[in-house]
N, C-alpha and C. Protein backbone atom coordinates (compact mmCIF):
# COMPACT_ATOMS: atom_id res chain seq x y z
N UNK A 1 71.39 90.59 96.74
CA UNK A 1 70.63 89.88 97.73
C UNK A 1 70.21 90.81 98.87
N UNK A 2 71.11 91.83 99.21
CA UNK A 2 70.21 92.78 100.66
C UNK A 2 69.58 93.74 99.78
N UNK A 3 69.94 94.02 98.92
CA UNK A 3 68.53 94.65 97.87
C UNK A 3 67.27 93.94 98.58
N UNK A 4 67.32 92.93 97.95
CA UNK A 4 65.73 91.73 97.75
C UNK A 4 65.69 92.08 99.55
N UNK A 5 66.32 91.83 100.23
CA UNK A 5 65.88 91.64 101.69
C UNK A 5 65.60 93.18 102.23
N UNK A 6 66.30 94.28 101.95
CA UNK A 6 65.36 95.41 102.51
C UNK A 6 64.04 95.43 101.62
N UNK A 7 63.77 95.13 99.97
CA UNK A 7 62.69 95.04 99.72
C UNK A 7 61.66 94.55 100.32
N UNK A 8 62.04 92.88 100.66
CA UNK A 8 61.00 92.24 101.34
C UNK A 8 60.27 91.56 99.80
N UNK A 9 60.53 91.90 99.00
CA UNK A 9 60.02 90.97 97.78
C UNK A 9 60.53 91.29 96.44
N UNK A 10 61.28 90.44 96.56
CA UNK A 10 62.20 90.57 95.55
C UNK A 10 61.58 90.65 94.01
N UNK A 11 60.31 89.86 93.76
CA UNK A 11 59.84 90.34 92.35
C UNK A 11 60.04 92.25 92.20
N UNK A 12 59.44 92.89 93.17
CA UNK A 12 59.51 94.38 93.53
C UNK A 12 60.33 95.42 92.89
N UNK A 13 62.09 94.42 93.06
CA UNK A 13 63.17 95.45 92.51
C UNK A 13 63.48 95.33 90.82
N UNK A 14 63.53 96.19 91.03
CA UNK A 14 63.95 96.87 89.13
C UNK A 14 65.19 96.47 89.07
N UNK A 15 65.73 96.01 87.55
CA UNK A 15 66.66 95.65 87.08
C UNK A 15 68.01 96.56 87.85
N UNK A 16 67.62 97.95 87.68
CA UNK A 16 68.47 99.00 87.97
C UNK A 16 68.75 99.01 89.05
N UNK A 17 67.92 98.92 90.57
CA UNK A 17 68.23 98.36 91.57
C UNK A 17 68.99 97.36 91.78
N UNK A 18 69.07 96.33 91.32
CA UNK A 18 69.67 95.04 90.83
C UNK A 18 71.49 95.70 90.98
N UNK A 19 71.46 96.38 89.48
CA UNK A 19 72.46 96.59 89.35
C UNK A 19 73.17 97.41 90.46
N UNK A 20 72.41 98.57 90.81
CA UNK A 20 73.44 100.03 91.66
C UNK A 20 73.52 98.90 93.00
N UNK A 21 73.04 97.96 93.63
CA UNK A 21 73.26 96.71 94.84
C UNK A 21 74.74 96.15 94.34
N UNK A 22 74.58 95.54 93.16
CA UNK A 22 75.87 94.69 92.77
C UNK A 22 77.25 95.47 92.84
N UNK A 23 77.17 96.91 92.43
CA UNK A 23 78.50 97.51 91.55
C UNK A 23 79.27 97.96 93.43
N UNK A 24 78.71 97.90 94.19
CA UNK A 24 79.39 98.06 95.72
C UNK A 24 79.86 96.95 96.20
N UNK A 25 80.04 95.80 95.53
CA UNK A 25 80.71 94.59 95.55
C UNK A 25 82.15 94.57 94.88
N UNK A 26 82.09 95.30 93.47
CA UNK A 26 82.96 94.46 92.47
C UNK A 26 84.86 94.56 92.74
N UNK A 27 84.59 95.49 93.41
CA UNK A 27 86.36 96.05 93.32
C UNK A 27 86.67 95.06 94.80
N UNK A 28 85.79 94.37 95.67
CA UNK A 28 86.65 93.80 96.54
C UNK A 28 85.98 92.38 96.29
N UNK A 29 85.33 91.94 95.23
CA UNK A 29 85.16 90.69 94.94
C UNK A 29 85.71 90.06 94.28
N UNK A 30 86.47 91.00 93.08
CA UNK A 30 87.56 90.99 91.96
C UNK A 30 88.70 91.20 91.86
N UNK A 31 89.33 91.58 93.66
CA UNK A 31 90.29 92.27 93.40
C UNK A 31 91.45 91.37 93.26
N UNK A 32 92.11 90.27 92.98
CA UNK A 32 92.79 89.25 93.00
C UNK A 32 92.50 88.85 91.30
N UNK A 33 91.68 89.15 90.36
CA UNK A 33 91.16 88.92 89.19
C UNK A 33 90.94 89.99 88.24
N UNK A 34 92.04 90.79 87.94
CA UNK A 34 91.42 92.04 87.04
C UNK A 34 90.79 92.04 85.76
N UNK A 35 91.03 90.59 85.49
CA UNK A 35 90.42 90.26 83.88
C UNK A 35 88.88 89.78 84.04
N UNK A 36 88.65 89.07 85.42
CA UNK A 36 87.41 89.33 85.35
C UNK A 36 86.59 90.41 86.30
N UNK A 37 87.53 91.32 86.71
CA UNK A 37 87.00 92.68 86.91
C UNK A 37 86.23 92.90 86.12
N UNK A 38 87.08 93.30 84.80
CA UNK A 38 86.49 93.45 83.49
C UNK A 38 85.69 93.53 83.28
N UNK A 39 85.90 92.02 82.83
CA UNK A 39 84.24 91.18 82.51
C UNK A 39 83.16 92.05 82.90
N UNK A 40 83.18 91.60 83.88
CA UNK A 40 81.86 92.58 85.39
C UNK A 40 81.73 93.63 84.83
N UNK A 41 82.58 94.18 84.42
CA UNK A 41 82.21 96.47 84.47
C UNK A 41 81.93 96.38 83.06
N UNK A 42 82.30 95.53 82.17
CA UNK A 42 82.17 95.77 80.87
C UNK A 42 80.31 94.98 80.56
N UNK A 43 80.32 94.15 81.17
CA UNK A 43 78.74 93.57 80.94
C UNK A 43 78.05 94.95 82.00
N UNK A 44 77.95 94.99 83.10
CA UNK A 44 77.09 95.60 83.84
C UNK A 44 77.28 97.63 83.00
N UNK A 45 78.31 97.84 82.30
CA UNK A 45 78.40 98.38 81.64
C UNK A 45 77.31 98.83 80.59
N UNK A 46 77.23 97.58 80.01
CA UNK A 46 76.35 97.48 78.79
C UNK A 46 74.81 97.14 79.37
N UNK A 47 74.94 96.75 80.46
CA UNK A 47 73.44 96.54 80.95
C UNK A 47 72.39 97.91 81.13
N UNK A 48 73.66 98.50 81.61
CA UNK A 48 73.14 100.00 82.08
C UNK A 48 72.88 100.55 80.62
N UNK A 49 73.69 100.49 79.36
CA UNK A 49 73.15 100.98 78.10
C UNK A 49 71.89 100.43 78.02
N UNK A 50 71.48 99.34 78.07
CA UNK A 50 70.41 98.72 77.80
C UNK A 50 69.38 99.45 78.66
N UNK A 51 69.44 99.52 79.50
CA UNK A 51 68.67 100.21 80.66
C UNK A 51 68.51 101.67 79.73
N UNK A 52 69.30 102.39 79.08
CA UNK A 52 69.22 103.72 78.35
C UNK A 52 69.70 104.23 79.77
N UNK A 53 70.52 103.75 80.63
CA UNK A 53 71.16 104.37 81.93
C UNK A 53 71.95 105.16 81.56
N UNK A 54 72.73 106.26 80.82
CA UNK A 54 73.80 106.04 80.08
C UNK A 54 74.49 107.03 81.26
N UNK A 55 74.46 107.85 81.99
CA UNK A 55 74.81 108.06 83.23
C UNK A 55 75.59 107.09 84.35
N UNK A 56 75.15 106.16 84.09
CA UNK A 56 75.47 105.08 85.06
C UNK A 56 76.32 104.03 84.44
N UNK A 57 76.49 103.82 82.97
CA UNK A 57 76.95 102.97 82.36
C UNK A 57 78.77 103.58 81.86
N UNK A 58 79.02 105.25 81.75
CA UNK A 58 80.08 105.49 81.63
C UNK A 58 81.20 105.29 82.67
N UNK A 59 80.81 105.28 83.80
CA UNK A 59 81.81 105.30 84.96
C UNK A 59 82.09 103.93 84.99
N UNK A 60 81.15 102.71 85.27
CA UNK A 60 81.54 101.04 84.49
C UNK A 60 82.72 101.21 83.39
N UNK A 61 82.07 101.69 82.32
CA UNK A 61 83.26 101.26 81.34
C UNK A 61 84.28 102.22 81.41
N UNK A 62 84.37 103.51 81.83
CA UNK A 62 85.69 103.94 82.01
C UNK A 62 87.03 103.47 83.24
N UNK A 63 86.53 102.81 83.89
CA UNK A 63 86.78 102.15 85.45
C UNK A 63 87.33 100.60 84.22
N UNK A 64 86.67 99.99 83.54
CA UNK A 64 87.19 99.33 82.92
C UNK A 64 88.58 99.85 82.36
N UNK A 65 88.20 100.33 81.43
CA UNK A 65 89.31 101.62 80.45
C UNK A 65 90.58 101.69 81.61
N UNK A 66 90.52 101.71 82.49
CA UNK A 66 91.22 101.93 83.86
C UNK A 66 92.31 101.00 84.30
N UNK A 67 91.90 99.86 84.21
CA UNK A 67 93.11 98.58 83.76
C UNK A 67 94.00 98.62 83.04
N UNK A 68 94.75 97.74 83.62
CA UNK A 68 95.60 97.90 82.45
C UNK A 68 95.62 96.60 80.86
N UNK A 69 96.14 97.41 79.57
CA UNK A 69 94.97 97.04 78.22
C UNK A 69 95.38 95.56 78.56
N UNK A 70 96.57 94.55 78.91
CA UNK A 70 97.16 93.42 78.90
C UNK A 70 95.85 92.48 79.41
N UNK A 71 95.12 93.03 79.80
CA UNK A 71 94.21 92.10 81.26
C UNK A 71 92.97 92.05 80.65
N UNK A 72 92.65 92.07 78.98
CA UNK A 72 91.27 91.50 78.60
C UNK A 72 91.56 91.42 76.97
N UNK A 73 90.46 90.84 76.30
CA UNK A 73 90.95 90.95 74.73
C UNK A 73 90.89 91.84 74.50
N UNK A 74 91.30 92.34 73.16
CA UNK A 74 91.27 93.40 72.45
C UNK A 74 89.94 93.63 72.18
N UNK A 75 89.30 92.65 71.81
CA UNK A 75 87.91 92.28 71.15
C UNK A 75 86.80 93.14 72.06
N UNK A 76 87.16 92.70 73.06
CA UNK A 76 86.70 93.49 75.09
C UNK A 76 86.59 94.37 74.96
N UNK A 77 88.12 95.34 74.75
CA UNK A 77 88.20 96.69 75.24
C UNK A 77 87.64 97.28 73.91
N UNK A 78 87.70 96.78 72.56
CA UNK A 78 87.05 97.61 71.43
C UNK A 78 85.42 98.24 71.84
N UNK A 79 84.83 96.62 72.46
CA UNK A 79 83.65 96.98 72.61
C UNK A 79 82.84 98.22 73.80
N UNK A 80 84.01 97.71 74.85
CA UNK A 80 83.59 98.97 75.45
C UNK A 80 84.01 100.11 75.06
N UNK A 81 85.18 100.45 74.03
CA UNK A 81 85.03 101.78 73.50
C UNK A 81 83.58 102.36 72.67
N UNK A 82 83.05 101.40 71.82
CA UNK A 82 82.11 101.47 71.06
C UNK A 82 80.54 101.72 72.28
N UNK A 83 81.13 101.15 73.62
CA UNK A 83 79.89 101.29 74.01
C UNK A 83 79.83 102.49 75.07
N UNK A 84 81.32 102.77 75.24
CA UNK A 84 81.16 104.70 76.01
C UNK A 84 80.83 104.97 74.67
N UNK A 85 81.29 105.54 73.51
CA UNK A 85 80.81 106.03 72.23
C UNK A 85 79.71 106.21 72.24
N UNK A 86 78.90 105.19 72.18
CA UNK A 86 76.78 105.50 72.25
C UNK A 86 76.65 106.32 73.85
N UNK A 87 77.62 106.16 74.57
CA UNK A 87 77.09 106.69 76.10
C UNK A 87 77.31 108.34 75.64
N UNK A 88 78.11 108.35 75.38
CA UNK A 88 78.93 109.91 74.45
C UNK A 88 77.54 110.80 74.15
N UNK A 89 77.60 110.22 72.97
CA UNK A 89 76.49 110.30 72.29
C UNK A 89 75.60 110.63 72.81
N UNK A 90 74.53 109.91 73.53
CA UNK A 90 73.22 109.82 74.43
C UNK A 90 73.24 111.22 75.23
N UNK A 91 74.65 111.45 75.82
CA UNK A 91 75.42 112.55 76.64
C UNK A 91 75.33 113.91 76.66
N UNK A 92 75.21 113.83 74.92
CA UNK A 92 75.75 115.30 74.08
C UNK A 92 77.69 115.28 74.00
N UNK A 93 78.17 114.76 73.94
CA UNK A 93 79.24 114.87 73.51
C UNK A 93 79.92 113.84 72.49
N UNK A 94 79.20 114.71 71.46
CA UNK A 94 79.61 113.81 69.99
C UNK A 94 81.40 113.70 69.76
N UNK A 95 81.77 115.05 70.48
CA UNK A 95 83.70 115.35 69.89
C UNK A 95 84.30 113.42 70.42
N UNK A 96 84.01 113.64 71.60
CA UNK A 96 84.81 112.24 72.51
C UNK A 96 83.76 111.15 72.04
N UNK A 97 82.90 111.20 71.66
CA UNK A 97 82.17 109.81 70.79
C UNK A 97 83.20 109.25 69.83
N UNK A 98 83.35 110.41 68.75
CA UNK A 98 84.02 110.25 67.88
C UNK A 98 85.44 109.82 67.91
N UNK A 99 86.34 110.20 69.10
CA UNK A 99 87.23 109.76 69.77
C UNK A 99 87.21 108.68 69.86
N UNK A 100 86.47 108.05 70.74
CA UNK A 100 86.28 106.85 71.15
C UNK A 100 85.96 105.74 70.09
N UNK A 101 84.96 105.99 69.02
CA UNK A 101 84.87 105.24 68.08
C UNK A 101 86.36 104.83 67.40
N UNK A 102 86.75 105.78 66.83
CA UNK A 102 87.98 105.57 66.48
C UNK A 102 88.91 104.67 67.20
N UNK A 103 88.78 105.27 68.05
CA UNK A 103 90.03 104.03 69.04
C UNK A 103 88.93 102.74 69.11
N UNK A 104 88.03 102.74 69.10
CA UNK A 104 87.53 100.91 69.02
C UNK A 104 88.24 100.52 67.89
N UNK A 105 87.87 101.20 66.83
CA UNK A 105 88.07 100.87 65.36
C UNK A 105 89.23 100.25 65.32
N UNK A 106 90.26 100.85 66.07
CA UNK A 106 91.65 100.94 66.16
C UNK A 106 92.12 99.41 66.67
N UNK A 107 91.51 99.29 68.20
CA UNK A 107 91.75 98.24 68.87
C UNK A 107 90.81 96.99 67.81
N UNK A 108 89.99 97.23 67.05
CA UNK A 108 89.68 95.71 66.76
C UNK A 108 90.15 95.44 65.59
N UNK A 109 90.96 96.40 65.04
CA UNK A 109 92.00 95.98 64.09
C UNK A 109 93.01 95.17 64.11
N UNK A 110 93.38 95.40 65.41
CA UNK A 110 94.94 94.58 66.41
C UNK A 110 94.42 93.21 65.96
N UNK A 111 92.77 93.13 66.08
CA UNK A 111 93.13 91.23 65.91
C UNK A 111 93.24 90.75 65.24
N UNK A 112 93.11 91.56 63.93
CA UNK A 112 93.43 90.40 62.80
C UNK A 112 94.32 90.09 62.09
């Protein structure tokens, strides 16, 4: 929202704006809620993939990664391994892609 208001017109701001406004909120809006910390870093996470941000999308999901594993599904944390993995990737660092894939692989095994 003070995004849109230093804009002055909010059609104006880019998704990405959007986002780098929100992520200076989350750690004292969430902090009583680490599971839906989560949530938050793991979507705005993936938003930033979407964006092809992938700069901006690893520090989200490693800040996720950062919790502790008890405080989201397994299902959760697989995906954000899978989705630093493509950030990896995008990066140039295939070694810790591959890392990381694996350990998704790993964690979405737990559920069944």
């Amino acid at each position: 929202r003070s995004a849109a208001d230093e804009a002055g017109d909010a059609t104006a701001l880019s998704a990405r704006e959007l986002l780098q406004g929100s992520l200076e909120q989350i750690d004292s809006a969430f902090a009583a809620d680490p599971a839906a910390r989560q949530l938050v870093l793991a979507t705005l996470g993936e938003l930033h993939l979407n964006l092809q941000d992938y700069a901006a999308a690893a520090p989200l999901l490693e800040r996720f990664l950062a919790e502790p594993e008890n405080t989201s599904p397994p299902s959760l944390r697989a995906q954000v391994l899978g989705d630093l993995a493509l950030a990896d990737v995008r990066r140039g660092e295939p070694q810790r892609a591959c890392e990381r894939a694996a350990a998704a692989i790993g964690d979405g095994r737990l559920q069944r």
